[in-house]
Protein backbone atom coordinates (compact mmCIF):
# COMPACT_ATOMS: atom_id res chain seq x y z
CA UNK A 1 100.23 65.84 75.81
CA UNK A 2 103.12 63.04 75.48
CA UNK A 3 105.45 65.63 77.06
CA UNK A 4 103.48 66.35 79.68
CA UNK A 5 102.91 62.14 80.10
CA UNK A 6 106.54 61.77 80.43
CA UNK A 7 107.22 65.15 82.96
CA UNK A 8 104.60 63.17 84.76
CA UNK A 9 106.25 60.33 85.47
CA UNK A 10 109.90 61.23 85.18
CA UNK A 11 109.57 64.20 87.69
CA UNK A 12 111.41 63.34 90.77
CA UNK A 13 113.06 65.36 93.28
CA UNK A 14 110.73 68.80 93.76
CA UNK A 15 110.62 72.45 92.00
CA UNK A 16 114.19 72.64 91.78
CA UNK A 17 114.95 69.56 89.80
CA UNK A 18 111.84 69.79 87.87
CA UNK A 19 112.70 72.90 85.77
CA UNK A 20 115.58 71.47 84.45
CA UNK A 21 112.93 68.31 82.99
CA UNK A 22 110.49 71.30 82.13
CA UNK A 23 113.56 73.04 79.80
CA UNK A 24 114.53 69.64 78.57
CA UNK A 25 110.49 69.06 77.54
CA UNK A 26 108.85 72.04 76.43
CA UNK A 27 112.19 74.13 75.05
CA UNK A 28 114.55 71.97 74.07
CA UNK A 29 113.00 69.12 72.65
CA UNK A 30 110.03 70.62 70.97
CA UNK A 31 110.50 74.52 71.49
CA UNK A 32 106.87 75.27 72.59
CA UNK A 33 107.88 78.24 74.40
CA UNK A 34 111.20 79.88 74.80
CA UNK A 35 114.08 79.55 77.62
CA UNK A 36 112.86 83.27 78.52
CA UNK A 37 109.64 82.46 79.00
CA UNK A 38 110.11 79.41 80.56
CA UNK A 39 112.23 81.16 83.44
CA UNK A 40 109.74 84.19 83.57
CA UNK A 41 106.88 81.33 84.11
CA UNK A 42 108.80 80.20 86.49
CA UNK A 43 109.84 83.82 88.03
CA UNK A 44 105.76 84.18 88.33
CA UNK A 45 105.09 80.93 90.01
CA UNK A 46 107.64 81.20 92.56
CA UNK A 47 106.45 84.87 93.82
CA UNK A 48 102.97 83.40 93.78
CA UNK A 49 101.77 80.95 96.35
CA UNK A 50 100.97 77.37 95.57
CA UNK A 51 102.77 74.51 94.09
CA UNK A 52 105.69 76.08 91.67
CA UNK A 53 106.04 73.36 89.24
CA UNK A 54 102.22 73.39 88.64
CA UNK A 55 102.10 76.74 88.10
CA UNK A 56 104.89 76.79 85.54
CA UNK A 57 103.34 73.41 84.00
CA UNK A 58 99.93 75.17 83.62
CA UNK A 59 101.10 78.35 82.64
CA UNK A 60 103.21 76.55 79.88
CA UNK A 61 99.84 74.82 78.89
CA UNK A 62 97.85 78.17 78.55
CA UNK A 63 100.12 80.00 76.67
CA UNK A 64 100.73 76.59 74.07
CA UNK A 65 97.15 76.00 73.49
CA UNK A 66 95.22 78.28 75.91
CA UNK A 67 92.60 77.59 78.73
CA UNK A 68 91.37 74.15 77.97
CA UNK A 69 95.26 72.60 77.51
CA UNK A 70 95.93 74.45 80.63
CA UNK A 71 93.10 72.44 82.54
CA UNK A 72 93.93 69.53 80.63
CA UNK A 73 97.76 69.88 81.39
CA UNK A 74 97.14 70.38 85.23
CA UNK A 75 94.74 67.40 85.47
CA UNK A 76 97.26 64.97 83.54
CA UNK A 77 100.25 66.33 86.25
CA UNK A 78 98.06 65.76 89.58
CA UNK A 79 96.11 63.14 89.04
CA UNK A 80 98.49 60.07 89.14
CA UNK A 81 100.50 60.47 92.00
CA UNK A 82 97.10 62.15 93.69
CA UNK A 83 95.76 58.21 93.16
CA UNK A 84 98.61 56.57 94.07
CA UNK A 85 98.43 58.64 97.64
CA UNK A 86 94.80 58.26 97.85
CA UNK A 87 95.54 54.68 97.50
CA UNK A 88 98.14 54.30 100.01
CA UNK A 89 96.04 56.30 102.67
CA UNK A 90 93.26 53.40 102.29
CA UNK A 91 95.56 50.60 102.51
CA UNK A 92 97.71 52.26 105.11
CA UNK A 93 94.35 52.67 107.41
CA UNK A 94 93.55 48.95 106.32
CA UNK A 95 96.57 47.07 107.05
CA UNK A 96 96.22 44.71 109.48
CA UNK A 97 99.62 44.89 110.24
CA UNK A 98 99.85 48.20 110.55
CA UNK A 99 102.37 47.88 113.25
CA UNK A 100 104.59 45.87 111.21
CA UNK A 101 104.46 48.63 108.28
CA UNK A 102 105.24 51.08 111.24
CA UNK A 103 108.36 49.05 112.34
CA UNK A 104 109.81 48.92 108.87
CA UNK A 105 109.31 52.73 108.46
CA UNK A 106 110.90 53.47 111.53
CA UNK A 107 113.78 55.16 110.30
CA UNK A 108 111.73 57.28 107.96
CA UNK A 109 111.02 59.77 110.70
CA UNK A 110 114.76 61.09 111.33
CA UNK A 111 115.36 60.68 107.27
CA UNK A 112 112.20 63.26 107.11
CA UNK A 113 113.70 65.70 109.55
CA UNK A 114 117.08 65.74 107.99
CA UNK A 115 115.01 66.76 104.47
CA UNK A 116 113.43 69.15 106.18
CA UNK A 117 116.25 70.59 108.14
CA UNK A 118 118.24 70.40 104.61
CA UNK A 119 114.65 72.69 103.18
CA UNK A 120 115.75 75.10 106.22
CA UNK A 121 118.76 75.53 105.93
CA UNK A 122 118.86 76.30 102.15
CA UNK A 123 116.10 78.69 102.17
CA UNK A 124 117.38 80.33 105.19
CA UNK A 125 121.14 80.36 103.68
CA UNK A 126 118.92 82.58 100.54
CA UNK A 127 116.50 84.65 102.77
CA UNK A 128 117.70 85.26 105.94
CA UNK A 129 120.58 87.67 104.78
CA UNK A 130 119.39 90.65 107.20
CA UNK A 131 118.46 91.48 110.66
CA UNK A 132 114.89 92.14 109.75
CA UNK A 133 114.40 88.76 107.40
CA UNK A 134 115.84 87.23 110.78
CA UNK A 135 113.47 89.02 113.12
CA UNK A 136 110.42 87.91 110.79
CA UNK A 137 111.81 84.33 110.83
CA UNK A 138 112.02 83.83 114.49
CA UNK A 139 108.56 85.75 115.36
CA UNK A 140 107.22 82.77 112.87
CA UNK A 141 108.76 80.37 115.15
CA UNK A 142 107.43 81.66 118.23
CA UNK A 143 103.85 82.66 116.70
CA UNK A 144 103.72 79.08 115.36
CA UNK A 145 104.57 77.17 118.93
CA UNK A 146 102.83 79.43 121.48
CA UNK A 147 99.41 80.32 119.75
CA UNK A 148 98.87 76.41 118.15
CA UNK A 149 96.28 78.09 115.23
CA UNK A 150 95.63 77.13 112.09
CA UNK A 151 95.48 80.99 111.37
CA UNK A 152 98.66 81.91 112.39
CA UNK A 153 100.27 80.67 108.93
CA UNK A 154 98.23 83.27 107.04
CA UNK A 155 98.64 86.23 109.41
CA UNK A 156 102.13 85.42 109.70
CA UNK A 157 102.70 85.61 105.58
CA UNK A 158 100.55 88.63 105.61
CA UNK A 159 102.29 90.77 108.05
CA UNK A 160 105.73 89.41 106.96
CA UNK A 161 105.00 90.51 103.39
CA UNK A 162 103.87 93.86 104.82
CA UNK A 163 106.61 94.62 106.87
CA UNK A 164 109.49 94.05 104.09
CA UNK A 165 107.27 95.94 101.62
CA UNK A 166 106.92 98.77 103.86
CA UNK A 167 110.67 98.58 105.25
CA UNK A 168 112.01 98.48 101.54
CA UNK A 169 111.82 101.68 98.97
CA UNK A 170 109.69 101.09 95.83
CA UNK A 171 110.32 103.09 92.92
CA UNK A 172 107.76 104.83 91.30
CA UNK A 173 105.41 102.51 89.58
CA UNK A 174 102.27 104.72 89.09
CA UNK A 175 101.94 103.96 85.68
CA UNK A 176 102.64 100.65 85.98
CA UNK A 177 99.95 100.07 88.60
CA UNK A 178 97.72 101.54 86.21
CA UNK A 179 98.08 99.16 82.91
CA UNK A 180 98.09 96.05 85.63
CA UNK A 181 94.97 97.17 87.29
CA UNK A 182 93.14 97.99 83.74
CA UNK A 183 93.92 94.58 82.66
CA UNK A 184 92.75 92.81 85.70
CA UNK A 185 89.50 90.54 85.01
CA UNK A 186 87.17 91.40 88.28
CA UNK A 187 84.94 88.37 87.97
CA UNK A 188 87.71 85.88 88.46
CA UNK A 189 89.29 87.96 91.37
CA UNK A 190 85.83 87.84 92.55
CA UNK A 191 85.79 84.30 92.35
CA UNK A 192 89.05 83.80 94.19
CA UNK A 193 88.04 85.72 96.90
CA UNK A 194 84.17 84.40 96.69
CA UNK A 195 85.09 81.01 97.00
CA UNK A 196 87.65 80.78 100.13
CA UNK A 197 84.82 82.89 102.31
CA UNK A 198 82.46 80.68 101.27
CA UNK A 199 83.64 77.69 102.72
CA UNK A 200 85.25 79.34 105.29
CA UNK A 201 81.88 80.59 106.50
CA UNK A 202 80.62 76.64 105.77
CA UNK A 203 83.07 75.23 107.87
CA UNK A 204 82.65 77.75 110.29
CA UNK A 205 78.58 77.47 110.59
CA UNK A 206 77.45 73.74 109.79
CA UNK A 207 77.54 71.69 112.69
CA UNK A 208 80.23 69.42 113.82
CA UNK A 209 78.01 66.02 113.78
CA UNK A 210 76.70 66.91 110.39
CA UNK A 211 77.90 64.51 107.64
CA UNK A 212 78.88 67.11 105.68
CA UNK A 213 80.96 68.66 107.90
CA UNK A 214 83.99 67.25 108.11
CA UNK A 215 84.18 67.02 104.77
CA UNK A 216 83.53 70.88 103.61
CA UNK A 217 86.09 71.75 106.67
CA UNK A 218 88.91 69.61 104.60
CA UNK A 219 88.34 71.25 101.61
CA UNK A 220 88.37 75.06 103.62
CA UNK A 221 91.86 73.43 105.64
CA UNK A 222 93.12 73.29 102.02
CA UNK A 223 91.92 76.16 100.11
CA UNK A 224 93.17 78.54 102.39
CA UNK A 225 96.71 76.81 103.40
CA UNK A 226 96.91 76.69 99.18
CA UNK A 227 96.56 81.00 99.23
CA UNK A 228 99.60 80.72 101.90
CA UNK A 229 102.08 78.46 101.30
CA UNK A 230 105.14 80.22 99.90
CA UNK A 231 108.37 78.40 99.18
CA UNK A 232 106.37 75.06 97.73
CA UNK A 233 106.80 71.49 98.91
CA UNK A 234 109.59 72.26 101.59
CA UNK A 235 107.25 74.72 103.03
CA UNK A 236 103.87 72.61 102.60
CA UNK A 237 104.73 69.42 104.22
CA UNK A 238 105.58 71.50 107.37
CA UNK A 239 102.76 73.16 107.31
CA UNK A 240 100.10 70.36 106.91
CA UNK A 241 102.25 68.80 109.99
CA UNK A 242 101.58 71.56 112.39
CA UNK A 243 97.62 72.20 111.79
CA UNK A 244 96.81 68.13 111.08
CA UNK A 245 98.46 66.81 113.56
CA UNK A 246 99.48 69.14 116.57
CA UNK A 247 96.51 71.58 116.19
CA UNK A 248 93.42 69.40 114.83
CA UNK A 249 94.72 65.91 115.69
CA UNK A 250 93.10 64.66 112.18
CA UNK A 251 95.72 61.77 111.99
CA UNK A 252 98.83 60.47 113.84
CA UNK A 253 102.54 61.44 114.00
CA UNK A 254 103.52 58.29 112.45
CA UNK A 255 100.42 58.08 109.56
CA UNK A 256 101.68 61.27 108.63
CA UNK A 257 105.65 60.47 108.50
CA UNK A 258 104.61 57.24 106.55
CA UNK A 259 102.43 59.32 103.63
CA UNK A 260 105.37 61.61 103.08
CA UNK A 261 107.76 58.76 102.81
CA UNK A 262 105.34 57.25 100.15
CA UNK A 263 105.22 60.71 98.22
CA UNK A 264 108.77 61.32 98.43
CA UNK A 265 109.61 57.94 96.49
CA UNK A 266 106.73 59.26 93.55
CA UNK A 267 107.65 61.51 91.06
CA UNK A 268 105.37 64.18 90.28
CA UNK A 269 103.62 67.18 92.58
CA UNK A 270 104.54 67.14 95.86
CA UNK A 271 101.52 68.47 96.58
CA UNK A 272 99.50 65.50 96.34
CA UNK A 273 100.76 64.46 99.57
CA UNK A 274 97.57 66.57 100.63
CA UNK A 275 95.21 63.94 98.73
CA UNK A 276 97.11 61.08 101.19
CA UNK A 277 95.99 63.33 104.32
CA UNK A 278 92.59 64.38 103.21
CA UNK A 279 91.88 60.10 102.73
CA UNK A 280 93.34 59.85 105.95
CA UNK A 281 91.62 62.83 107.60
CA UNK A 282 88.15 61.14 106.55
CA UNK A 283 89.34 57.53 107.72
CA UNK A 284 89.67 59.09 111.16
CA UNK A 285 86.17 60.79 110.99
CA UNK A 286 84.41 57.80 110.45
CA UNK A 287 83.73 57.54 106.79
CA UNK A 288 84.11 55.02 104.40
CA UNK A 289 86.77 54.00 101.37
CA UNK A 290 84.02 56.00 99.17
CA UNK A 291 84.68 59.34 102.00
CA UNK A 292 88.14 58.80 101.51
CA UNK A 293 88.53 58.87 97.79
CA UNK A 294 86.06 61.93 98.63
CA UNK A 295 88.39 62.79 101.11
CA UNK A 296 91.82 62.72 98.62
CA UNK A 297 89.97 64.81 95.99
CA UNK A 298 89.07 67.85 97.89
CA UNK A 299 92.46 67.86 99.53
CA UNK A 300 94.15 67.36 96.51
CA UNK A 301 91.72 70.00 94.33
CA UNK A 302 91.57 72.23 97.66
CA UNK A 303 95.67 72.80 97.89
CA UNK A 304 95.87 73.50 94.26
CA UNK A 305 92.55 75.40 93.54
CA UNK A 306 94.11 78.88 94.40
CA UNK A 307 97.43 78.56 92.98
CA UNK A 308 95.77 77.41 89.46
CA UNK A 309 93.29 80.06 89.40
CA UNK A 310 96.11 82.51 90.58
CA UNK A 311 98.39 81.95 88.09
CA UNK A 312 95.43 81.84 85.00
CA UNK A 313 94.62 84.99 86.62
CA UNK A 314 98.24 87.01 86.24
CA UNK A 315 99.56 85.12 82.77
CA UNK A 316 98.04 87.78 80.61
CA UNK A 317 99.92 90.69 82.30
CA UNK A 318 102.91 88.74 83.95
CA UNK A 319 104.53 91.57 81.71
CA UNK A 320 103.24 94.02 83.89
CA UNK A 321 103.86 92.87 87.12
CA UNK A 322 107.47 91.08 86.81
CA UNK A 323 108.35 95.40 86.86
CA UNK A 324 107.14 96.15 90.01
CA UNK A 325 109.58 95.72 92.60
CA UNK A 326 106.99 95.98 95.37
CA UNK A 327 106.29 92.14 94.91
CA UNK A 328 110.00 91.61 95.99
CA UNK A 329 110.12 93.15 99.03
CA UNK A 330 106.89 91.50 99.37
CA UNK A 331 108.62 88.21 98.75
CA UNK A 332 111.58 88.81 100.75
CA UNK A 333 108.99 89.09 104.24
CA UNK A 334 107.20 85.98 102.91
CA UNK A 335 110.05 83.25 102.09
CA UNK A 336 111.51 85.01 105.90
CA UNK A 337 108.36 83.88 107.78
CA UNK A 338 108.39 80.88 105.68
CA UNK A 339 111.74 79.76 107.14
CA UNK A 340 110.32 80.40 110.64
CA UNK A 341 107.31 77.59 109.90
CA UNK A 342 109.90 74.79 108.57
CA UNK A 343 112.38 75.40 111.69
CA UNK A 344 109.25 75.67 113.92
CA UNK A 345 107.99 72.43 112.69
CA UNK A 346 110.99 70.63 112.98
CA UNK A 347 111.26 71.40 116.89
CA UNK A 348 107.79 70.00 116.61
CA UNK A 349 108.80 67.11 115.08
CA UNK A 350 112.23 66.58 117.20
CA UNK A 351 110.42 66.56 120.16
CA UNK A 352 109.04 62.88 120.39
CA UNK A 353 112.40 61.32 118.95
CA UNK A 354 114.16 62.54 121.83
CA UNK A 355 118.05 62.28 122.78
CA UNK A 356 118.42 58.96 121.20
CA UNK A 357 121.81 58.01 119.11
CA UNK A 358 120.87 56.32 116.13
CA UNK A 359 117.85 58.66 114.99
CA UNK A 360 120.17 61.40 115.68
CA UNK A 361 123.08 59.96 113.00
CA UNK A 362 120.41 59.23 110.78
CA UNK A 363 119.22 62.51 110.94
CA UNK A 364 122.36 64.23 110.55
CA UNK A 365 123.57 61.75 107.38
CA UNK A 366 120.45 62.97 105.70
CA UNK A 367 121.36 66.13 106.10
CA UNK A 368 124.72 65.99 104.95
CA UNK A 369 123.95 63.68 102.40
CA UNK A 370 122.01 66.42 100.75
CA UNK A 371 124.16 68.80 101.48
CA UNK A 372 126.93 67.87 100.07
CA UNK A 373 126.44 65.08 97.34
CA UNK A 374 123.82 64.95 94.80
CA UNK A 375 121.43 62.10 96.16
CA UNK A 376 118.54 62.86 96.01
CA UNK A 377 115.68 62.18 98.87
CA UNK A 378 113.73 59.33 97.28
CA UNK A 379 117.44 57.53 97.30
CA UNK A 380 117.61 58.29 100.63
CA UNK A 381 114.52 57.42 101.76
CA UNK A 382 114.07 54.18 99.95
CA UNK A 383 117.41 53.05 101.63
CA UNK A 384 115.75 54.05 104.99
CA UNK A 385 112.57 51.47 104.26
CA UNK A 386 115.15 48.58 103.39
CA UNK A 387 116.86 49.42 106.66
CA UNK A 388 114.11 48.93 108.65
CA UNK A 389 112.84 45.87 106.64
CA UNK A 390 116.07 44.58 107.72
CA UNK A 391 116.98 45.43 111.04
């Protein structure tokens, strides 16, 4: 558990800095698992959707001590910097000068679109390598700003995943498909499945006015973007952008680019940036500081509800299904569309800063910044807060 203590709080910088911490931690230092099976975790959770680093964190934990450390693992990782965010989304909607807090931050919003043009362009530079990965991408783009529905993220994943898996030739895996069904638990499949129509049909059926609505409609928001987010935090904070604040108008452009300045400065999941929304989400309905916390810990538990059962689920025959190449072409058609949401939101996001110089160069230093040095974002975006303290 002290390892997992000090991942907590020494993880900066997303999925791709944190497996470097997670080799120093768990193989280096103390050998709990080997390099191989550190990199295969990691193999699993990024084919999988849902938060990568809490995937390979958990999956670490089951394998080291089995269910119970892998619950206990997960709930040591997310719950800090889930708080903190929880936190800031109370205060944030309490400030009295919130204006003033807006003013300093006011270079956090070209700072943001640099990261997430920098997210773009990498993933694109790794995926986009054909004309059909390209086709897939831009159909994502389009999809995402004519139609303005939530449910055009997991359409879009679905039918990207399809296409490259049906464009691509699989070997034969008969066999293969055999052991990994046999081995397949169908009560926790059922469960999976059981739970997101559940609350989708809640959120769907209880009335608007009810106080329980809002509420059980967070936690569906949640659960189902956590089935479809491939590609992690770069692909997640685009995401929530698009369906909380163009589409369902649950908080404000600027609430939103303040929360992910807060989360970028945290170590830890970048997926409890959801918990900061969800307290926010509530503030807006109406509720209380109580609704809010309530609010922060169905986002939070929401987002990362599918991935954790998900990658429980597969552990025990991840030996089985790393051979099947199906789940690559699969892939490929996911991360593609992927690429399409993070270039669609940042025309989304573009929009309202307009032609102006300055947030342009800031924009474009970010980007380069990243691009070519090895600053990392919360550097970058704790300079952009003293900025606008200052100026």
């Amino acid at each position: 558990m002290r390892n997992v203590i000090f991942f907590t709080f020494t993880a900066f910088g997303g999925a791709q800095a944190h497996i470097s911490l997670l080799l120093r931690y768990f193989v280096k230092n103390t050998h709990f698992i080997s390099e191989e099976e550190l990199l295969e975790l990691n193999a699993l959770a990024q084919v999988l959707p849902g938060p990568a680093s809490t995937q390979t964190l958990v999956g670490i934990g089951y394998k080291v001590g089995g269910l119970k450390l892998a619950i206990l693992t997960f709930l040591i990782w997310i719950i800090p910097s889930a708080a903190i965010m929880t936190l800031a989304a109370i205060s944030y909607a309490m400030l009295d000068q919130k204006q003033r807090f807006i003013e300093i931050l006011k270079f956090i919003h070209p700072i943001a679109l640099g990261i997430v043009a920098y997210g773009a362009y990498n993933l694109g530079r790794k995926v986009l390598v054909n004309e059909v990965a390209i086709f897939l991408a831009f159909g994502a783009v389009v999809a995402t700003l004519v139609l303005r529905n939530a449910y055009v993220f997991p359409l879009a994943i679905l039918i990207g995943g399809m296409v490259s898996s049906a464009i691509g030739t699989p070997t034969d895996e008969a066999q293969i498909r055999v052991r990994l069904f046999a081995n397949i638990n169908p009560r926790k499949l059922s469960y999976f499945i059981g739970v997101l129509l559940f609350m989708a049909m809640l959120g769907a059926i209880i009335n608007r006015t009810s106080p329980f609505s809002l509420p059980i409609r967070l936690f569906e928001n949640f659960y189902r973007n956590g089935i479809f987010v491939f590609g992690g935090g770069q692909v997640l904070v685009p995401l929530m952008f698009t369906e909380f604040v163009e589409m369902k108008h649950y908080l404000l452009q600027s609430d939103f680019i303040s929360g992910f300045a807060v989360q970028q400065v945290l170590p830890g999941p970048t997926f409890s940036f959801t918990s900061y929304l969800g307290a926010l989400s509530m503030k807006q309905g109406g509720y209380g500081i109580s609704g809010q916390v309530l609010g922060g810990a169905l986002a939070v538990l929401g987002i990362n509800l599918p991935g954790l059962i998900l990658v429980l689920f597969i552990v025990p025959f991840w030996d089985d299904l790393k051979k099947i190449t199906r789940i690559k072409y699969s892939l490929a058609g996911i991360n593609a569309v992927s690429v399409g949401f993070i270039i669609a939101a940042f025309i989304l996001l573009i929009k309202p800063m307009g032609f102006e110089l300055l947030p342009i160069t800031i924009l474009i230093s970010t980007f380069l910044i990243l691009n070519f040095t090895k600053i990392s974002p919360p550097f970058i975006i704790l300079a952009g807060i003293v900025l606008g303290f200052l100026i």
